[in-house]
C-alpha atoms as a PDB file:
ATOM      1  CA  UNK A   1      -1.665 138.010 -53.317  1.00  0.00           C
ATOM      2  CA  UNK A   2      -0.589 136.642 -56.658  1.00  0.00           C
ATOM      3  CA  UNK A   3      -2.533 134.581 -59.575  1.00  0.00           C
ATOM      4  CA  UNK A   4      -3.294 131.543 -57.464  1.00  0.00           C
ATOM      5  CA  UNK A   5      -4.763 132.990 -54.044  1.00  0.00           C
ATOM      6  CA  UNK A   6      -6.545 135.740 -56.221  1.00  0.00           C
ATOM      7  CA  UNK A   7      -8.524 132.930 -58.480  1.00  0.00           C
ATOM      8  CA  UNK A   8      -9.770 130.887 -55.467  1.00  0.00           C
ATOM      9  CA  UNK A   9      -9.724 133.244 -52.697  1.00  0.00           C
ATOM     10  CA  UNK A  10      -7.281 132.056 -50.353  1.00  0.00           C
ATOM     11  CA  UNK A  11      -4.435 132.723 -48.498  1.00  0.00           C
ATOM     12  CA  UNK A  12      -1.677 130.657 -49.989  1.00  0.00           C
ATOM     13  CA  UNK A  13      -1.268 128.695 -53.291  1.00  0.00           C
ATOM     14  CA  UNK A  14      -1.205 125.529 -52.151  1.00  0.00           C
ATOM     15  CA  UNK A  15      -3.981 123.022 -53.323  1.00  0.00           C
ATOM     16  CA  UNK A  16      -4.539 119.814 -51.749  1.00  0.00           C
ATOM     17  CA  UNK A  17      -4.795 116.853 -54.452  1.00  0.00           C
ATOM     18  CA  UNK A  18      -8.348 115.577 -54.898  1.00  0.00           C
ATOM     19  CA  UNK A  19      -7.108 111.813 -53.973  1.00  0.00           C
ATOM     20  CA  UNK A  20      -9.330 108.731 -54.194  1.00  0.00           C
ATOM     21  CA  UNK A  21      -9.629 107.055 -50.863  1.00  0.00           C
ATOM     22  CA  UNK A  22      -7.889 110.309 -49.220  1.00  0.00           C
ATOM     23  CA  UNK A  23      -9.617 113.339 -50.070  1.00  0.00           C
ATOM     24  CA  UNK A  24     -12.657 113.552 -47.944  1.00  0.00           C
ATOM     25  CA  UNK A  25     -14.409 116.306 -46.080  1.00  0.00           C
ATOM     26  CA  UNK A  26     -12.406 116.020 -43.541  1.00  0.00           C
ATOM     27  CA  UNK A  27      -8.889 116.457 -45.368  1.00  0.00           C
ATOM     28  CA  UNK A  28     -10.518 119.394 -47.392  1.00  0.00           C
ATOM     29  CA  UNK A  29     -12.143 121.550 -45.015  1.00  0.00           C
ATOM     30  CA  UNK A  30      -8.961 121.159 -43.035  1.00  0.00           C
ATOM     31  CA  UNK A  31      -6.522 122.694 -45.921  1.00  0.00           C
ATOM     32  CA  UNK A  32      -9.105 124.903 -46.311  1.00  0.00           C
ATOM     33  CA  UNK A  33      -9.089 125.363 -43.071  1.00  0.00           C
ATOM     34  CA  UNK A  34      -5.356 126.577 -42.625  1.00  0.00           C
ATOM     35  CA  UNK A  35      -5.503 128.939 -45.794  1.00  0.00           C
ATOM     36  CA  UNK A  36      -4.982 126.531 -48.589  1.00  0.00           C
ATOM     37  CA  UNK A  37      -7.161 125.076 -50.588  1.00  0.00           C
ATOM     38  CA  UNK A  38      -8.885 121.748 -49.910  1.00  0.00           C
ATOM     39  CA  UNK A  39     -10.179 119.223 -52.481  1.00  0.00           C
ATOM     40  CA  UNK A  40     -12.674 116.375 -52.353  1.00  0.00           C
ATOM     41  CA  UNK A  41     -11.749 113.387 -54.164  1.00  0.00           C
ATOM     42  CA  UNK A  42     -14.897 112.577 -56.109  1.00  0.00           C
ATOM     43  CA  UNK A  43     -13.342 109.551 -58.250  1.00  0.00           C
ATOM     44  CA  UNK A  44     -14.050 107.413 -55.409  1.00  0.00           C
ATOM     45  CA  UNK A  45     -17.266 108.475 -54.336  1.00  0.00           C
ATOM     46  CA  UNK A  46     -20.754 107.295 -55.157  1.00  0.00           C
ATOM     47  CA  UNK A  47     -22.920 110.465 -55.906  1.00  0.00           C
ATOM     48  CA  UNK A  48     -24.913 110.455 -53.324  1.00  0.00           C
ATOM     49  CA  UNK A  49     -21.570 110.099 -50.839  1.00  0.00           C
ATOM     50  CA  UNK A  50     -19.803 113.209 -52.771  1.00  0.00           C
ATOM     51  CA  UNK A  51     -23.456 115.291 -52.365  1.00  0.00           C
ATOM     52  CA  UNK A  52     -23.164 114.037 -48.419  1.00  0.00           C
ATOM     53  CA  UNK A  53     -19.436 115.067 -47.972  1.00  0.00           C
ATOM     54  CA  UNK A  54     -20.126 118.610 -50.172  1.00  0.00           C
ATOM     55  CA  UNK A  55     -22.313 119.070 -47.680  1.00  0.00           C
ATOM     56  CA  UNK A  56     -20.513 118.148 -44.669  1.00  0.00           C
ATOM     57  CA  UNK A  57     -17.185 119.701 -45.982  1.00  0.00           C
ATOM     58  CA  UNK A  58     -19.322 123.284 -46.143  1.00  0.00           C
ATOM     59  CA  UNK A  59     -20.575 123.114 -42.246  1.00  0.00           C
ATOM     60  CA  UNK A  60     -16.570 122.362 -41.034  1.00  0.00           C
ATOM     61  CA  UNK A  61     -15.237 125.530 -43.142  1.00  0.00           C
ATOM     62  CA  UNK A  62     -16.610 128.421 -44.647  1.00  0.00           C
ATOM     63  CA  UNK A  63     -13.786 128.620 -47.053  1.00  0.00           C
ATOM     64  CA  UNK A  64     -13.458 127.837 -50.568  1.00  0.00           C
ATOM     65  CA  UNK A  65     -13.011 124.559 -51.510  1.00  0.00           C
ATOM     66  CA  UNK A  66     -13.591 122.439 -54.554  1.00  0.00           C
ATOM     67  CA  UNK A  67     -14.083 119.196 -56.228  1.00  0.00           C
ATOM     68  CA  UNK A  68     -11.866 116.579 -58.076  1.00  0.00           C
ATOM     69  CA  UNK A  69     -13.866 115.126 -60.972  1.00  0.00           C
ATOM     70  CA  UNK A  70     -11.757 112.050 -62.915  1.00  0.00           C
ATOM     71  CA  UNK A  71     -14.034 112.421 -65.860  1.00  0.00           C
ATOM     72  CA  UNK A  72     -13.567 108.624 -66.836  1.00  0.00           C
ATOM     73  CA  UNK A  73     -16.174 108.409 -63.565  1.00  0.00           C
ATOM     74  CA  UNK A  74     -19.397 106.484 -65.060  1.00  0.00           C
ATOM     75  CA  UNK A  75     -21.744 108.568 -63.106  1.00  0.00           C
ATOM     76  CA  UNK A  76     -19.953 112.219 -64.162  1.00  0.00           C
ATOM     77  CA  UNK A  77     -23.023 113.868 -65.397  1.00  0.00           C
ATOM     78  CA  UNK A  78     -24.967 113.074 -61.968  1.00  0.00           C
ATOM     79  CA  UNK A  79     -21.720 114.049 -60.496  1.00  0.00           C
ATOM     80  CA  UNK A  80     -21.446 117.371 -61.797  1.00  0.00           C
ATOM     81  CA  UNK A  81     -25.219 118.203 -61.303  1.00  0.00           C
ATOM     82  CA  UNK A  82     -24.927 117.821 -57.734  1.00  0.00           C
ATOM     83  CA  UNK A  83     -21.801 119.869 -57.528  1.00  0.00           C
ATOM     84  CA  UNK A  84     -23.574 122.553 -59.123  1.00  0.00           C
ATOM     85  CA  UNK A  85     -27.085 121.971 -56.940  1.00  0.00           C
ATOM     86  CA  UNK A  86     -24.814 121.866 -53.946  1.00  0.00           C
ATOM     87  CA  UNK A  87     -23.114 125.432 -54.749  1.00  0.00           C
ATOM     88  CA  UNK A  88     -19.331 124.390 -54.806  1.00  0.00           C
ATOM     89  CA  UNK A  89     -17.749 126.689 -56.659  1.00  0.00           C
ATOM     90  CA  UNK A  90     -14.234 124.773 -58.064  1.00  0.00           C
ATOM     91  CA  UNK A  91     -14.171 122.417 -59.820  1.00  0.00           C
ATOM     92  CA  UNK A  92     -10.439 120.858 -60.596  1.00  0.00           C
ATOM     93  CA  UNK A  93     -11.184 118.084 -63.786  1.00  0.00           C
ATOM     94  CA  UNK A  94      -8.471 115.344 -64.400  1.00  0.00           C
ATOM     95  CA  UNK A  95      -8.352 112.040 -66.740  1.00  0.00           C
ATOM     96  CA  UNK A  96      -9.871 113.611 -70.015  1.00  0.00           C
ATOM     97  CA  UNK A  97     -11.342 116.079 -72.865  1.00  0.00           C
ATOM     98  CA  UNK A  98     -11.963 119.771 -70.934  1.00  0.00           C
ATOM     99  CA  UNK A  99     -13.735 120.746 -73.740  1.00  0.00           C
ATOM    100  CA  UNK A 100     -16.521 117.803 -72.298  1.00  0.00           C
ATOM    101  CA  UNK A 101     -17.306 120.022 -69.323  1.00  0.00           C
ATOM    102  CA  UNK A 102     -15.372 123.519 -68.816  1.00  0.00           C
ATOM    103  CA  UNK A 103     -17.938 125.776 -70.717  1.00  0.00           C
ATOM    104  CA  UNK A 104     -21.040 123.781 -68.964  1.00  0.00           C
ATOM    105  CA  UNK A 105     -19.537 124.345 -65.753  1.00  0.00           C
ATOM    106  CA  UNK A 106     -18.313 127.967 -66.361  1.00  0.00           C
ATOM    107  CA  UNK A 107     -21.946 129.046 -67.225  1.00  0.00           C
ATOM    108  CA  UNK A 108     -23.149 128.320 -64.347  1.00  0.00           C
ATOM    109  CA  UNK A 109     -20.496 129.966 -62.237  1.00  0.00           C
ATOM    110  CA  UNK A 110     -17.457 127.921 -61.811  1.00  0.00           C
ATOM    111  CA  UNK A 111     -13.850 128.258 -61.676  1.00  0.00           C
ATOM    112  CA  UNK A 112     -12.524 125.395 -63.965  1.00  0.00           C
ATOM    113  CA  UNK A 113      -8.724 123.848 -63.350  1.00  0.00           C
ATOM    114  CA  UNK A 114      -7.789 120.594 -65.685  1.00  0.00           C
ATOM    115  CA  UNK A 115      -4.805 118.774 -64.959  1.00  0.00           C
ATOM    116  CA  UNK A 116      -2.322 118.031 -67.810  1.00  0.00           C
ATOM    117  CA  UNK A 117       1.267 116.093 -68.060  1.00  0.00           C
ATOM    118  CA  UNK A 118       2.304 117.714 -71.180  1.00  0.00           C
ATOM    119  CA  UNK A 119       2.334 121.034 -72.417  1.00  0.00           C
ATOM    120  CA  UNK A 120       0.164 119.905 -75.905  1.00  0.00           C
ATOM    121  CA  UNK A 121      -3.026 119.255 -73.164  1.00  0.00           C
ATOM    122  CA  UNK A 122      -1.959 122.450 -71.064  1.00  0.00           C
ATOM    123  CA  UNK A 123      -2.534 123.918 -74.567  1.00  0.00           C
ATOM    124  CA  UNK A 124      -5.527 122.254 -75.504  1.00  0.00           C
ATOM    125  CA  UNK A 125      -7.062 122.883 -71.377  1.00  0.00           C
ATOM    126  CA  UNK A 126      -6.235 126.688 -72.785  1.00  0.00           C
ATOM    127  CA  UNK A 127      -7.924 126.239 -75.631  1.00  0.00           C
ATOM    128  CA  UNK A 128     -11.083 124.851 -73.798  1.00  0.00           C
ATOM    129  CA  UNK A 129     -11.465 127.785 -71.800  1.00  0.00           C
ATOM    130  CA  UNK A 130     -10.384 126.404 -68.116  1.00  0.00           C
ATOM    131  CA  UNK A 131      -9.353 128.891 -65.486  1.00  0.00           C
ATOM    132  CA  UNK A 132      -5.830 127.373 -64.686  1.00  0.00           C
ATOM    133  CA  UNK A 133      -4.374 124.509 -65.514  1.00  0.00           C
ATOM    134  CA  UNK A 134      -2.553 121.789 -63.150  1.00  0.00           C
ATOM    135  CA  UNK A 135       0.842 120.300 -64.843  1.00  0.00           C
ATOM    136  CA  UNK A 136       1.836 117.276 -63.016  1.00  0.00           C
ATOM    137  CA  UNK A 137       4.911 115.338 -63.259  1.00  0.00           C
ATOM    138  CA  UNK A 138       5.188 111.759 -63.583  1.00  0.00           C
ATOM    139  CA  UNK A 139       6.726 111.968 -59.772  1.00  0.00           C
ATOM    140  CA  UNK A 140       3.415 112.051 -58.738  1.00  0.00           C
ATOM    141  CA  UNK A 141       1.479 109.353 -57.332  1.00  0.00           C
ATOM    142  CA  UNK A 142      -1.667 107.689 -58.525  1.00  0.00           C
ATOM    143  CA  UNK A 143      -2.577 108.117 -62.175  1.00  0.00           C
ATOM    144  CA  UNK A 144       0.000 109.801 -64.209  1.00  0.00           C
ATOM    145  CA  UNK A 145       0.834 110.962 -67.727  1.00  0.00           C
ATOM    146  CA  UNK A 146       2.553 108.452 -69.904  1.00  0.00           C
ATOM    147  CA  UNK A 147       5.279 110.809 -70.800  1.00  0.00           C
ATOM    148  CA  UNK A 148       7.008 110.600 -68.199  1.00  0.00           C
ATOM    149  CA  UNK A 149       8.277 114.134 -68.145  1.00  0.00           C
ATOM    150  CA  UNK A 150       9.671 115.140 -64.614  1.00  0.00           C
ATOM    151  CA  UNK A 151       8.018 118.413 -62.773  1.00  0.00           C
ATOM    152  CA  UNK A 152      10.836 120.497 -63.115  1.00  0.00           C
ATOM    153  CA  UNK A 153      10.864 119.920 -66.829  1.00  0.00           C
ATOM    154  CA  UNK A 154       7.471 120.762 -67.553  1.00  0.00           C
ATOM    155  CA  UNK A 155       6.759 123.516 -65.739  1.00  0.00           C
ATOM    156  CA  UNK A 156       8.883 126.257 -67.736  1.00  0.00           C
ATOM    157  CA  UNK A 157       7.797 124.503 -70.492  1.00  0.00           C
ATOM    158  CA  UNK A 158       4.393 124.713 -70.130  1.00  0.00           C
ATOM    159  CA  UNK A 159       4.863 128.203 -68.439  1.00  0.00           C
ATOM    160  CA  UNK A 160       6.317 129.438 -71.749  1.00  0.00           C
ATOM    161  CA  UNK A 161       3.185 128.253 -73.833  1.00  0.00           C
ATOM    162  CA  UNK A 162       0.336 129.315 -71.658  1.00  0.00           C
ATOM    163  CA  UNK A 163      -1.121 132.569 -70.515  1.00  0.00           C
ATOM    164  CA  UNK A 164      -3.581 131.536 -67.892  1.00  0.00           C
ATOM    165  CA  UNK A 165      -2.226 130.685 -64.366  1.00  0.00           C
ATOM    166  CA  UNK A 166      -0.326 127.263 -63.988  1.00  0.00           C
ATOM    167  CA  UNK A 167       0.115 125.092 -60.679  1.00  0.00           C
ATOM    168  CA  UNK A 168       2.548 122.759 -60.055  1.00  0.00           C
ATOM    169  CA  UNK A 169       2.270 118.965 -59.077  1.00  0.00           C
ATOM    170  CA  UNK A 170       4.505 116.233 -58.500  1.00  0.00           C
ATOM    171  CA  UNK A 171       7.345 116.035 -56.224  1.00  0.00           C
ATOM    172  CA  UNK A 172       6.060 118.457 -54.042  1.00  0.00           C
ATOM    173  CA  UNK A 173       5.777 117.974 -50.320  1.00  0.00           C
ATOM    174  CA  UNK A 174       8.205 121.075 -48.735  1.00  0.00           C
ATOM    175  CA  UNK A 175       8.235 124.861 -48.488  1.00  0.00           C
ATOM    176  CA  UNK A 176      11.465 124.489 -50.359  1.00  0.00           C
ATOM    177  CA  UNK A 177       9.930 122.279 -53.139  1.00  0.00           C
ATOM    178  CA  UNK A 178       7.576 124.907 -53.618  1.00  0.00           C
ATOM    179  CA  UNK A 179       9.990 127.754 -53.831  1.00  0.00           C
ATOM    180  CA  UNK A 180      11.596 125.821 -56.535  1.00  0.00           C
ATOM    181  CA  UNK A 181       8.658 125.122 -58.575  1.00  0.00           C
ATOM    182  CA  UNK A 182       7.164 128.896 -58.571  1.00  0.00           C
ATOM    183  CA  UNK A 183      10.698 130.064 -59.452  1.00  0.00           C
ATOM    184  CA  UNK A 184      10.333 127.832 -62.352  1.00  0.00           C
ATOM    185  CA  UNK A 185       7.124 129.696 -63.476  1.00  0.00           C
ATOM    186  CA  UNK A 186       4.248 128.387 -61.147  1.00  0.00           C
ATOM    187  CA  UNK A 187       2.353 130.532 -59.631  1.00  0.00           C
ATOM    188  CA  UNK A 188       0.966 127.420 -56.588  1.00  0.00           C
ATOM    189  CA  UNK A 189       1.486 123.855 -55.938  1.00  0.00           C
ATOM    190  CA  UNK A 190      -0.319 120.819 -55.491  1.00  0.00           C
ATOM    191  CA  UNK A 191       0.176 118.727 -53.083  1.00  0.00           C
ATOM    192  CA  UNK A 192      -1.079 114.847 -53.051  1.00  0.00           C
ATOM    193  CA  UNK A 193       0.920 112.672 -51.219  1.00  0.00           C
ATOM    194  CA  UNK A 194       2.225 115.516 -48.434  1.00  0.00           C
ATOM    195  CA  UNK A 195      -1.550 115.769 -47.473  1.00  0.00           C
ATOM    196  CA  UNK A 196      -2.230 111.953 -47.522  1.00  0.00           C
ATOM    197  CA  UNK A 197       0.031 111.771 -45.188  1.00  0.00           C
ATOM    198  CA  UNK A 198      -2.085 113.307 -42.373  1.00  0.00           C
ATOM    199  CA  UNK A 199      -4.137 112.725 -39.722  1.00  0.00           C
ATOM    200  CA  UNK A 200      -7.191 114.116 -41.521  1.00  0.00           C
ATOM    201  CA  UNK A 201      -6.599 111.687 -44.671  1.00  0.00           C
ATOM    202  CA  UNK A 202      -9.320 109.212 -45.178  1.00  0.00           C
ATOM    203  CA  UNK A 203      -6.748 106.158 -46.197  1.00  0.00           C
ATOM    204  CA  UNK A 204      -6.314 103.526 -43.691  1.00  0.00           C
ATOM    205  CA  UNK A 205      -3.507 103.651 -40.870  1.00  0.00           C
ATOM    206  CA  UNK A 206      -2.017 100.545 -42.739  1.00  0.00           C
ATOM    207  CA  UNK A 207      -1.556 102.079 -45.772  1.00  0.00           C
ATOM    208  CA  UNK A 208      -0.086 105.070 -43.814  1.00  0.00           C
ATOM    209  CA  UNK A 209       2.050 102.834 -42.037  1.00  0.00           C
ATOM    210  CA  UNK A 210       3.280 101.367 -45.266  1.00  0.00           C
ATOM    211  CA  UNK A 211       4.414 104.912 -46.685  1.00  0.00           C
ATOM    212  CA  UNK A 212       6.304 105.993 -44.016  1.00  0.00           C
ATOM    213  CA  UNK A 213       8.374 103.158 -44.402  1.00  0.00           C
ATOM    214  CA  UNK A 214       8.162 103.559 -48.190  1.00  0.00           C
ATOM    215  CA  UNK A 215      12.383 104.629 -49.215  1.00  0.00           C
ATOM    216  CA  UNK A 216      13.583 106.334 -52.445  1.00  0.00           C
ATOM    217  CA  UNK A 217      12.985 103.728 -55.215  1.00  0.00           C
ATOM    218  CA  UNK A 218      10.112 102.113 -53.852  1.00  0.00           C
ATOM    219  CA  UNK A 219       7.245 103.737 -55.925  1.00  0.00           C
ATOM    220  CA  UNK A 220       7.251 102.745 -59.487  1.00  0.00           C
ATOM    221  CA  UNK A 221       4.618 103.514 -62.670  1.00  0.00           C
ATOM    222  CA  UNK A 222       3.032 101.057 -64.137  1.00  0.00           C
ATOM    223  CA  UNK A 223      -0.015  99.442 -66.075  1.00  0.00           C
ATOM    224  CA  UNK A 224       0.524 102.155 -68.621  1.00  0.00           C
ATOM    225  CA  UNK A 225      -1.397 100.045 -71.704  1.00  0.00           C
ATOM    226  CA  UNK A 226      -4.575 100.923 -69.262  1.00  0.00           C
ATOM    227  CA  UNK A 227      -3.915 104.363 -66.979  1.00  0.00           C
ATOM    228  CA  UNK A 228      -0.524 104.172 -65.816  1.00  0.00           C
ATOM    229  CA  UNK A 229      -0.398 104.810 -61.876  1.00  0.00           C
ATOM    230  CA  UNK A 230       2.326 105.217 -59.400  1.00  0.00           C
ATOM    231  CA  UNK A 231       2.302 102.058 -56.557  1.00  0.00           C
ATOM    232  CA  UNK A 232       4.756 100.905 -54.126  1.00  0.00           C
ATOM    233  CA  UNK A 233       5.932  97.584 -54.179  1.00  0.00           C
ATOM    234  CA  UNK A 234       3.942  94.618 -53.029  1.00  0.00           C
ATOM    235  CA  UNK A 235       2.301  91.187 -53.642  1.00  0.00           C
ATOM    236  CA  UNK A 236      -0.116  92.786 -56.187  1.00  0.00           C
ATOM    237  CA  UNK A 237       2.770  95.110 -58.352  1.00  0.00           C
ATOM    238  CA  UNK A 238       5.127  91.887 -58.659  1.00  0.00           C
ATOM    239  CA  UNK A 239       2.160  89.696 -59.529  1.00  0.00           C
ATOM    240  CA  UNK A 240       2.013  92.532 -62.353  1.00  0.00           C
ATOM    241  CA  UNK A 241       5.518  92.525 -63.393  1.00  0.00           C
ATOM    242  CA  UNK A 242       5.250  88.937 -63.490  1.00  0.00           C
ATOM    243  CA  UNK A 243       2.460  89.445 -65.972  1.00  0.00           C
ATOM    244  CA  UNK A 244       4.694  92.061 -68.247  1.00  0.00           C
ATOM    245  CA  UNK A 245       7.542  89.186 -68.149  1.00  0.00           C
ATOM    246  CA  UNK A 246       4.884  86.977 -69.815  1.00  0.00           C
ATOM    247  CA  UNK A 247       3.844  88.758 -72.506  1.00  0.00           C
ATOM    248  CA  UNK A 248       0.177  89.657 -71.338  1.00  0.00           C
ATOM    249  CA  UNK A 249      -2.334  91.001 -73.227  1.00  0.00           C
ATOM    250  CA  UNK A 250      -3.819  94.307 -72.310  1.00  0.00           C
ATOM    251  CA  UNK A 251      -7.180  92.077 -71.493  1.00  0.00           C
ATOM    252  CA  UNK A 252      -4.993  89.782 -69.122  1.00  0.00           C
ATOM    253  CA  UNK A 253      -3.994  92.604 -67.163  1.00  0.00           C
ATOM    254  CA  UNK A 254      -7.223  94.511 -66.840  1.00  0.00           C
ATOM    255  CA  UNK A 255      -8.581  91.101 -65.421  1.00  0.00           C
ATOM    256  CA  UNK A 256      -5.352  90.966 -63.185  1.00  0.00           C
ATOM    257  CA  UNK A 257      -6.374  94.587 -62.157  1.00  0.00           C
ATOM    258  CA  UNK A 258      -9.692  93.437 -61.557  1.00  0.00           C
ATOM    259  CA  UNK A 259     -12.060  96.352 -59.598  1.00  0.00           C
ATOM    260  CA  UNK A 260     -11.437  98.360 -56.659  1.00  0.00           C
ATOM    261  CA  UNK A 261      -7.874  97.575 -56.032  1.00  0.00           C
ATOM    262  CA  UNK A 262      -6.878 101.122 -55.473  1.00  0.00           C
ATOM    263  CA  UNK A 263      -9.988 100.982 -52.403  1.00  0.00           C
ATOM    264  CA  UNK A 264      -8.547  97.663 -50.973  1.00  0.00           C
ATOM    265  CA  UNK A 265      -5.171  99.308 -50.653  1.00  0.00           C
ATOM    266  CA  UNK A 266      -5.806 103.125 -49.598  1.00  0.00           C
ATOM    267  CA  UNK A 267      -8.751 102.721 -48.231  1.00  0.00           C
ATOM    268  CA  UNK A 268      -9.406  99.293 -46.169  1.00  0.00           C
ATOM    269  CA  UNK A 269      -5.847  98.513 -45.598  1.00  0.00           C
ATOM    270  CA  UNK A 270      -4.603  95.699 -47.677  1.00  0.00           C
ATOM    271  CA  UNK A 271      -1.072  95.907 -48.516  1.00  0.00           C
ATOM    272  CA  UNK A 272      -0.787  92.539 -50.436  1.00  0.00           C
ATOM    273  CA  UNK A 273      -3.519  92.316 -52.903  1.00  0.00           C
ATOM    274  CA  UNK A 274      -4.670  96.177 -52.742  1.00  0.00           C
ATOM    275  CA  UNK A 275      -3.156  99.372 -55.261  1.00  0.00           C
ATOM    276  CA  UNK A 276      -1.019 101.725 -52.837  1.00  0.00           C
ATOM    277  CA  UNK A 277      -0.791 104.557 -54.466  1.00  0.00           C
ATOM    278  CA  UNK A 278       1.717 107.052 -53.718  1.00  0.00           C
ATOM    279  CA  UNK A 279       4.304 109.578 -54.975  1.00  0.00           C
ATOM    280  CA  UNK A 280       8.064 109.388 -55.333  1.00  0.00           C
ATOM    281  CA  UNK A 281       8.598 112.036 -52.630  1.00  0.00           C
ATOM    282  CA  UNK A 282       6.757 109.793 -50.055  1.00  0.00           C
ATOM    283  CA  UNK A 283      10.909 108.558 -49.005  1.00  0.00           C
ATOM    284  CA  UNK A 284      11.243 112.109 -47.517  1.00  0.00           C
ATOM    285  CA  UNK A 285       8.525 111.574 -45.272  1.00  0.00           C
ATOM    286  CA  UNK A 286       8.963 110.356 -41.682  1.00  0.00           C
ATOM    287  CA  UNK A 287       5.686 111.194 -39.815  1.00  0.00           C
ATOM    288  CA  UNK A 288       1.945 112.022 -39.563  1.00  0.00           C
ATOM    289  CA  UNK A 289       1.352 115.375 -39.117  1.00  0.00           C
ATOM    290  CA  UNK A 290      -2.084 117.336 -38.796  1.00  0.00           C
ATOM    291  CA  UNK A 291      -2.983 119.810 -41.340  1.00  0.00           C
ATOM    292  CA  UNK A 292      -2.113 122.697 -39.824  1.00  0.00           C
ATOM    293  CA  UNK A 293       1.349 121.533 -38.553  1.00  0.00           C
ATOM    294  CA  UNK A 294       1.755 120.614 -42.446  1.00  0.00           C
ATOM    295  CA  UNK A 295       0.830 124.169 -43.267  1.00  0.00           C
ATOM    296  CA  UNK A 296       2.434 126.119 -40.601  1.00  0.00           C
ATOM    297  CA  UNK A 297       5.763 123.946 -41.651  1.00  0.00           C
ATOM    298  CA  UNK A 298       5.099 125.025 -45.656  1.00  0.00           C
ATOM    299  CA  UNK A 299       4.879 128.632 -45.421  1.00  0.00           C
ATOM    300  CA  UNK A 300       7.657 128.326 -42.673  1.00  0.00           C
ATOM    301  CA  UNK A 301      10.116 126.788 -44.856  1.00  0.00           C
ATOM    302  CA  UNK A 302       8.780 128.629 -48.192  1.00  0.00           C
ATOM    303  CA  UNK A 303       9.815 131.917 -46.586  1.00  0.00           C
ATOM    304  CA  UNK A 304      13.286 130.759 -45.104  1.00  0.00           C
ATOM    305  CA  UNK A 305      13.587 129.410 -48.638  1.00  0.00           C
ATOM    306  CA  UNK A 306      12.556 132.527 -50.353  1.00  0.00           C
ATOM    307  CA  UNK A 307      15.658 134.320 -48.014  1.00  0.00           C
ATOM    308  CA  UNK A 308      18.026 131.810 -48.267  1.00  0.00           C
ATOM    309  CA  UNK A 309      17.871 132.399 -51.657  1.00  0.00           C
ATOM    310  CA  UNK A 310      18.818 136.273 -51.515  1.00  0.00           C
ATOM    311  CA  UNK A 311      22.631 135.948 -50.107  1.00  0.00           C
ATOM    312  CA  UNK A 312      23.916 134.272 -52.993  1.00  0.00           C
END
């Protein structure tokens, strides 16, 4: 037991990222599932689909699991009503103030995890009142902090300013990763694009295709003058760098953007004109895996890790 399993009840500290286009029932009940803890991706869900794959998410396990709530979404109070009606119990808040939600949420019963890049928001998350915070390196795919401060730099710095438990994120995707960040002060680790990478991810077999042959270098951050986010090269990133080499104006690019790029990409497939999210570590992986062989092949690595580390 330690901070991590203790807070959510579960048998490892290792948290599935609540991913747009990714994070479905099915992805969560399975980390769930294996003793982790799953995530639903709420950011790209209509309400009435999140209330729909609560529910089918607590039929397939009878483990904890939680929600991701961007809380940019337009529709976040309806959002967080229905997590609340349906009975979920964590709720992990990204992409804004935790002071908007946390106490609302906590009255009424639930555990409360923002995500920060920085240790002034892990601070300020603190301050709010949240349960455990989330600091993510700008390895990490998707939307990212602008500071561009690397995992393994912000963890023992954040570590030496908080009090309440801290998780890892960014970079992570092996036993051994994980070893490395809890020696650095985590007490878990979250895990996006490891668990995207699976058979029980909702993203399209294209886009999983188009990871695997993803190499180191081929994710880059960008868009920053809106929300920057982590993308692998294609048709629609250089028609964005051509943009930048033009001069344009943060309007010009948010038309350029355009809606529901990230869906076109993850979600139905399109690898020229969609968003392809993805984190740097996506060049060490080389295969699909189902949840539980990703599991089974975390904790098995973790622990050679942990007595590896012994016989120096």
């Amino acid at each position: 037991m330690n901070k991590i399993t203790q807070l959510f009840n579960i048998k490892y500290p290792i948290i599935q990222g609540g991913m747009i286009w990714n994070s479905g029932y099915k992805l969560a009940s399975a980390v769930s599932n294996a003793g982790g803890l799953g995530l639903i991706g709420a950011g790209s869900m209509y309400p009435e689909v999140l209330r729909e794959h609560i529910q089918k998410c607590q039929q397939a396990t009878d483990k904890p699991f939680g929600v991701n709530v961007p809380m940019l979404y337009p529709n976040v109070e309806e959002i967080m009503q229905i997590i609340v009606d349906e009975g979920v119990k964590i709720v992990f808040t990204s992409a804004g103030n935790p002071k908007t939600w946390t106490s609302w949420l906590k009255e009424r019963g639930v555990t409360v995890v923002h995500v920060v890049s920085s240790t002034k928001f892990a601070l300020k998350a603190q301050e709010a009142g949240v349960d455990a915070v989330v600091a993510e390196g700008f390895e990490a795919g998707g939307h990212n902090g602008r500071e561009e401060t690397t995992t393994f730099t912000l963890i023992p710095m954040v570590k030496n300013q908080i009090n309440i438990p801290l998780i890892a994120a960014g970079g992570i995707a092996t036993g051994e990763g994980m070893h490395a960040a809890m020696v650095l002060g985590a007490d878990g680790v979250q895990m996006g694009t490891r668990f995207a990478l699976t058979k029980e991810s909702s993203s399209h077999e294209n886009f999983k295709k188009a990871c695997l042959e993803a190499q180191e270098g081929d994710t880059y951050l960008t868009l920053k003058e809106l929300a920057p986010v982590r993308l692998i090269r294609n048709k629609f990133f250089n028609e964005v760098q051509q943009a930048y080499a033009k001069g344009a104006s943060i309007d010009e690019l948010k038309e350029l953007l355009g809606r529901a790029r990230a869906k076109r990409g993850m979600f139905e497939g399109d690898l020229e004109e969609g968003e392809l999210e993805i984190g740097q570590i996506v060049g060490l992986i080389s295969e699909i895996p189902s949840v539980d062989e990703v599991m089974q092949q975390l904790i098995t690595t973790y622990q050679s890790s942990v007595n590896r580390s012994f016989k120096i």
